[in-house]
Protein backbone atom coordinates (compact mmCIF):
# COMPACT_ATOMS: atom_id res chain seq x y z
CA UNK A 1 -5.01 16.81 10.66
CA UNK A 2 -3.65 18.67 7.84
CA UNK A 3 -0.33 17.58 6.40
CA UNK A 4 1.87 20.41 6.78
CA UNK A 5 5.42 21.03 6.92
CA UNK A 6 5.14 22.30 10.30
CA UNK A 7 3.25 19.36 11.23
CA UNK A 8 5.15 16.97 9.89
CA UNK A 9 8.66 18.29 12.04
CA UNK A 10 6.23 18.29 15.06
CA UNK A 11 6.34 14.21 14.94
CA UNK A 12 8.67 12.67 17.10
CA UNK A 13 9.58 9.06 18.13
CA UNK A 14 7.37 7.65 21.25
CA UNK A 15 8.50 4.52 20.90
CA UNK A 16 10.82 1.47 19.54
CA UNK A 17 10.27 -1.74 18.73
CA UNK A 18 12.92 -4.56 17.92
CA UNK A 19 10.65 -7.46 16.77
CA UNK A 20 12.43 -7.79 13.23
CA UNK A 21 15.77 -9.33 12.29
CA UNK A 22 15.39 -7.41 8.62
CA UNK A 23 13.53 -4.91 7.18
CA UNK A 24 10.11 -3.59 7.57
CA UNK A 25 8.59 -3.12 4.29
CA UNK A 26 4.93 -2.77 5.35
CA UNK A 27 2.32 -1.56 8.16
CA UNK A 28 -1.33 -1.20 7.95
CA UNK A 29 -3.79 0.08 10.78
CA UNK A 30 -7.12 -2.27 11.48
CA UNK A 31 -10.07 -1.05 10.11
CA UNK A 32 -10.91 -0.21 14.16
CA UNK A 33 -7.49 1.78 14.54
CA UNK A 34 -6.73 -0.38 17.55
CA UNK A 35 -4.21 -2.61 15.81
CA UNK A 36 -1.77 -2.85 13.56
CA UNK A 37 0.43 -4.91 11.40
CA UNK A 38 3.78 -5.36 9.96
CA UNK A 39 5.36 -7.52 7.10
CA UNK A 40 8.82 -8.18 6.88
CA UNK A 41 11.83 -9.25 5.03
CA UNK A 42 12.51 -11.21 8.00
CA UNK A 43 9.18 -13.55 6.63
CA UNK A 44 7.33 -12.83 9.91
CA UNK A 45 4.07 -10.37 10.27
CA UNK A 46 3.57 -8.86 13.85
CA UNK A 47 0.61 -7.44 15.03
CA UNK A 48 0.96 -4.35 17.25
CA UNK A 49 -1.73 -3.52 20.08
CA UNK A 50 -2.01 0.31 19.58
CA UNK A 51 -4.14 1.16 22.78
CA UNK A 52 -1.52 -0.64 24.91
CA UNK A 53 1.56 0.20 22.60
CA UNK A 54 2.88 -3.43 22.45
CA UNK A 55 3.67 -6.32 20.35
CA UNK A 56 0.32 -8.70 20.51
CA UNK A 57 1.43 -11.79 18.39
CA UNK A 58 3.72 -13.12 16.11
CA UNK A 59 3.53 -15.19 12.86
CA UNK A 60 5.22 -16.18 9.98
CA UNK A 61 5.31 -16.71 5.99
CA UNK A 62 8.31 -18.62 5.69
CA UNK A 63 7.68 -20.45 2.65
CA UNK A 64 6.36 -17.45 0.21
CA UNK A 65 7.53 -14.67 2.35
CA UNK A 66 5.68 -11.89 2.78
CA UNK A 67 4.64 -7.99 1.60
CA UNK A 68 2.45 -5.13 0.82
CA UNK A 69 0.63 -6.18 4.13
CA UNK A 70 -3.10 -4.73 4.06
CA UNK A 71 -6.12 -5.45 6.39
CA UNK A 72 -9.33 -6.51 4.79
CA UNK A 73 -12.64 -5.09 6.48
CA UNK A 74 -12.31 -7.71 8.99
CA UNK A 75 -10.15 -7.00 11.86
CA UNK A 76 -8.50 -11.11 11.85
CA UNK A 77 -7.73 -11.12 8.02
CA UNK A 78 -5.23 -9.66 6.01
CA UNK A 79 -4.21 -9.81 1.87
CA UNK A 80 -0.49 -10.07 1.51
CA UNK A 81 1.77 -10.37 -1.55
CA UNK A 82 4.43 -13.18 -1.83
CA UNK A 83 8.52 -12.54 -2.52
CA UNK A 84 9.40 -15.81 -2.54
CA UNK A 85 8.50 -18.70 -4.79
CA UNK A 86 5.27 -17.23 -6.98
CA UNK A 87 3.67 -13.82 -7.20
CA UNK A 88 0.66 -15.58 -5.53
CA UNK A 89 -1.50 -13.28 -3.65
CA UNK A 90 -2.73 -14.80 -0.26
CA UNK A 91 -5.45 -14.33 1.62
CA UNK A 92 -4.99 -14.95 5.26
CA UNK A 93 -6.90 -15.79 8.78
CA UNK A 94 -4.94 -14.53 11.84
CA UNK A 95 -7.09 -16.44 14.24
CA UNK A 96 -5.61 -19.80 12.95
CA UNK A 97 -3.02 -18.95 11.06
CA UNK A 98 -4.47 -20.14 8.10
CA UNK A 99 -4.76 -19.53 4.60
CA UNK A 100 -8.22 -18.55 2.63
CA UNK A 101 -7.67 -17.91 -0.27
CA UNK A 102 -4.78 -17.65 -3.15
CA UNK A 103 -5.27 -15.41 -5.86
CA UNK A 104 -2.67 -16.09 -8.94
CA UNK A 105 -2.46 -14.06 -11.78
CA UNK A 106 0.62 -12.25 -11.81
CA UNK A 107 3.96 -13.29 -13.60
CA UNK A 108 6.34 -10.71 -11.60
CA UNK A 109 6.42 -9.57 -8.36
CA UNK A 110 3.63 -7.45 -6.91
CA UNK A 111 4.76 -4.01 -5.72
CA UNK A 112 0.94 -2.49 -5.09
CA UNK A 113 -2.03 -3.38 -3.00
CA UNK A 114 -4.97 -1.37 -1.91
CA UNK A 115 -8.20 -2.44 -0.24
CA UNK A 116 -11.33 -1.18 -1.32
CA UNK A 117 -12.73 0.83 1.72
CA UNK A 118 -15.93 0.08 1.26
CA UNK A 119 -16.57 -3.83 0.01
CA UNK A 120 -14.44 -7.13 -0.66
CA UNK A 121 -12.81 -5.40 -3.99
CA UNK A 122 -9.03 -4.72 -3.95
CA UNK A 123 -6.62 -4.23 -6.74
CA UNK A 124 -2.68 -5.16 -7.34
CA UNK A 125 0.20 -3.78 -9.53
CA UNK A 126 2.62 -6.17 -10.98
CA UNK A 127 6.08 -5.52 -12.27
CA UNK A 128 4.80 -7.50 -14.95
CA UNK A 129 3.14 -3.73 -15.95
CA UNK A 130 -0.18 -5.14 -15.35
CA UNK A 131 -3.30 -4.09 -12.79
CA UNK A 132 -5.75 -6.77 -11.60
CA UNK A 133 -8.92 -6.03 -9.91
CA UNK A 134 -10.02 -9.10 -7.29
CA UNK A 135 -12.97 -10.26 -5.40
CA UNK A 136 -12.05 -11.60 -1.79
CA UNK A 137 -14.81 -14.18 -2.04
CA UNK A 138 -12.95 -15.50 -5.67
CA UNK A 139 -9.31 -16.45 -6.31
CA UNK A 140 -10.26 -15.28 -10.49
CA UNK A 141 -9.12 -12.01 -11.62
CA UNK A 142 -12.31 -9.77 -12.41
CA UNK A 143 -10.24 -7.13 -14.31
CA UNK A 144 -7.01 -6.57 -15.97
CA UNK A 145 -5.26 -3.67 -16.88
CA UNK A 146 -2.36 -3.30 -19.31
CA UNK A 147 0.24 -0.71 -18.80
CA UNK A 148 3.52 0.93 -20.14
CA UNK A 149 5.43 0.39 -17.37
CA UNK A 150 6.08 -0.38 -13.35
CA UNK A 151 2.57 0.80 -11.63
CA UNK A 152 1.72 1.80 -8.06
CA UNK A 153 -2.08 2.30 -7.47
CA UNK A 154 -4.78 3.12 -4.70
CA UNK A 155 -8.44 3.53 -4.22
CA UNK A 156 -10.30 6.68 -3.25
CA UNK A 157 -12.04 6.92 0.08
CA UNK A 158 -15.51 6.65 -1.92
CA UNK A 159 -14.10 3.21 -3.49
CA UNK A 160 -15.27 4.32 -6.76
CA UNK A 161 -12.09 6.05 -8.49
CA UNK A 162 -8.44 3.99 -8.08
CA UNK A 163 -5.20 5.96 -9.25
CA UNK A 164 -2.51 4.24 -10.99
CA UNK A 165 1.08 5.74 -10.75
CA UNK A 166 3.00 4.96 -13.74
CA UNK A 167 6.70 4.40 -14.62
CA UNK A 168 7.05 7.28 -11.48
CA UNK A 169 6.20 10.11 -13.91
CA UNK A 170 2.50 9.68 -14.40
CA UNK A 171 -1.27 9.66 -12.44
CA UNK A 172 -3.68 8.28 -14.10
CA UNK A 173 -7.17 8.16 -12.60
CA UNK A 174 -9.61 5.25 -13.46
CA UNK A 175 -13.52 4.77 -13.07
CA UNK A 176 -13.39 1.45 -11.33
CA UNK A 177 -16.96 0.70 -13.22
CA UNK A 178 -15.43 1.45 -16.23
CA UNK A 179 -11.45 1.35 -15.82
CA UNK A 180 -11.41 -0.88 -19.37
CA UNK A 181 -12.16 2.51 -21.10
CA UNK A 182 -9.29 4.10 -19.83
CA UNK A 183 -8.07 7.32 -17.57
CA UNK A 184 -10.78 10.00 -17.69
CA UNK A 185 -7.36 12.08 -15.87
CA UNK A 186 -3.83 11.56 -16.73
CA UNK A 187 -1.64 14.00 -15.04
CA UNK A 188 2.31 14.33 -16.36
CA UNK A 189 4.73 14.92 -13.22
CA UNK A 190 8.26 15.75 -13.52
CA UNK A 191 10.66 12.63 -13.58
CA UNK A 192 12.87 12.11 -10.93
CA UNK A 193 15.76 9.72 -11.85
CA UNK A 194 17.20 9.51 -7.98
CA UNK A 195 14.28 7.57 -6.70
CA UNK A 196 11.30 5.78 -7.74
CA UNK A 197 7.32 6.07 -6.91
CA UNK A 198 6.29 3.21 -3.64
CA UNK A 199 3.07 3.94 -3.43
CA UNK A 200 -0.05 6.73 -3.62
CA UNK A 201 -2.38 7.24 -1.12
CA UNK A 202 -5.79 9.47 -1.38
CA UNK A 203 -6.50 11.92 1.81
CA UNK A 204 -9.58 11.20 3.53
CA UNK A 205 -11.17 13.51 1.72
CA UNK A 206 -10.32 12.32 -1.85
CA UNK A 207 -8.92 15.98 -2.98
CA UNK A 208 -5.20 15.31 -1.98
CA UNK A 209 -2.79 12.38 -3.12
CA UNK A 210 0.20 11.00 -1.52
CA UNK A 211 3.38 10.03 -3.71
CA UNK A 212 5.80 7.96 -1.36
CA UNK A 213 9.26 7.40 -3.14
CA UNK A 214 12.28 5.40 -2.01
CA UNK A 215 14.02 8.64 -1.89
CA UNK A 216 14.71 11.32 0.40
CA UNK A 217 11.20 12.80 -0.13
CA UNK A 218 7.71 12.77 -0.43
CA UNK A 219 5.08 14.50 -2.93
CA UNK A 220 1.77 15.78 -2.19
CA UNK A 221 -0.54 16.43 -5.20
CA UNK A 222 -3.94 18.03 -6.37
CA UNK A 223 -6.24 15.08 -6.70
CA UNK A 224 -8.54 17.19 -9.06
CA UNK A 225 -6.13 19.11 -11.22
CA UNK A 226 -2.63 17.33 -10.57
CA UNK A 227 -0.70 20.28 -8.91
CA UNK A 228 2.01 19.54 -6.75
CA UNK A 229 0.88 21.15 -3.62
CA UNK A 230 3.99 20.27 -1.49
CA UNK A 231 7.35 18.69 -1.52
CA UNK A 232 8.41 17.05 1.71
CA UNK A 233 12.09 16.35 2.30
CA UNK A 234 13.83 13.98 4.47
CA UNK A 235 15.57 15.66 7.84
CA UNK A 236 17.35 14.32 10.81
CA UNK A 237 15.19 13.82 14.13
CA UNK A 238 16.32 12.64 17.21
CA UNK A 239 15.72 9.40 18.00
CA UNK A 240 15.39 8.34 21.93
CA UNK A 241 18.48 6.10 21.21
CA UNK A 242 20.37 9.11 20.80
C-alpha cells in the first residue's frame, strides 16, 4: 500500500481500547503480524491479539518503567528502554515475565530503538547525543557513535544501512559495516521550531523514509536523494465515540 494522502483520509477507527491509565508512547507488530504490543506511561506493556482484535495479556515495568517498545525476531521477547531509575536497556521474556538481558551504556534517556530485521543487531539514540550499536546475545556496546545533538535512527529493510535523524534538521545515512567512517549521505531539511523529529522509519522497499514529529504532521522523504516527497498534516476524523 502506497502512502498517499488519499489513503491516509481513507483510515478510520475500527476499534477502542481502554487498557491504559496514561499515555501510550509505543506499539510494535510481531514479527508474524498476529500480535502486537504497547508500552506505556502507565509502566504496563499489553499485548494485543490482532486476528481476534483483543487484549491477550498484561504486564508490567514498575520499577524502571517502560518505552520505545520493539519486538526482537522472536515472537515472546521484546527490547525496551527504561524512564525511570537508569537509561538501562532491557531485554525481556514474555513467557515468564522475566528479564534476559540489561544492556547499560547510556547516561540520558533513550529516545530511539530499531531492530535489525534481519539478525540479533539493534541500535539506540541517547539524549546523551550518542548512538550505540548492540548484540542481543551481549549486554557490551559493539559500537558508538558521537553526535551534535538529540538523534532518532532506524535500520533499512536490508539491515545493512541505519539513518540517524539529527537535532530534527538532518538525515544522515550510515554503512552499518563501516558507520565509524561516517555518513556516506547527509541530507539538510528545513528546521521546524513547532515540533521535534520522534522517529524515522524506511518503507519496505528502502527508497522512502518516514519522519514522525510530535507535531501536527508527518514528513515523507526520498531515501536516495533526500527530497521531501510529501507533507502529511493532522485533520479531524470521527471517532466511534462521537
Amino acid at each position: 500500500m502506497k502512502l498517499t494522502d488519499s489513503v491516509l483520509r481513507s483510515f478510520r477507527v475500527a476499534k477502542v481500547f481502554r487498557e491504559n491509565s496514561d499515555k501510550i508512547n509505543c506499539f510494535d507488530f510481531s514479527p508474524n503480524g498476529e500480535t502486537v504490543i504497547s508500552s506505556s506511561d502507565d509502566d504496563s506493556i499489553v499485548l494485543y491479539d490482532c486476528q481476534e482484535g483483543k487484549p491477550k495479556r498484561t504486564l508490567y515495568s514498575k520499577k524502571y518503567g517502560v518505552d520505545l517498545i520493539r519486538y526482537t525476531h522472536a515472537a515472546n521477547t521484546v527490547v525496551y528502554s527504561s524512564n525511570k531509575i537508569d537509561d538501562t536497556i532491557r531485554y525481556l521474556s514474555l513467557h515468564d515475565n522475566k528479564y534476559i538481558r540489561y544492556f547499560p551504556g547510556h547516561s540520558k534517556r533513550v529516545v530511539a530503538l530499531s531492530m535489525s530485521p534481519v539478525d540479533d543487531t539493534f541500535i539506540s539514540g541517547s539524549l546523551d547525543k550518542t548512538i550505540r550499536l548492540w548484540d542481543l546475545r551481549s549486554p557490551n556496546c559493539q559500537g558508538l557513535m558521537h553526535l551534535q545533538g538529540k538523534p532518532v535512527c532506524s535500520f533499512d529493510p536490508e539491515g545493512l544501512i541505519f539513518a540517524a535523524g539529527v537535532n530534527s534538521e538532518m538525515v544522515k545515512l550510515y554503512d552499518l559495516r563501516s558507520f565509524d567512517k561516517g555518513p556516506f549521505a547527509t541530507f539538510k531539511m528545513q528546521y521546524d521550531r513547532t515540533c521535534e523529529w520522534t522517529g524515522l522509519k524506511f518503507s519496505n522497499d528502502g527508497k522512502l523514509i518516514l519522519i514522525s514529529t510530535n507535531g501536527s504532521f508527518i514528513r515523507l522523504i526520498d531515501a536516495f536523494k533526500g527530497v521531501v516527497m510529501h507533507t502529511f498534516g493532522a485533520f479531524w476524523l470521527p471517532t466511534i465515540d462521537d
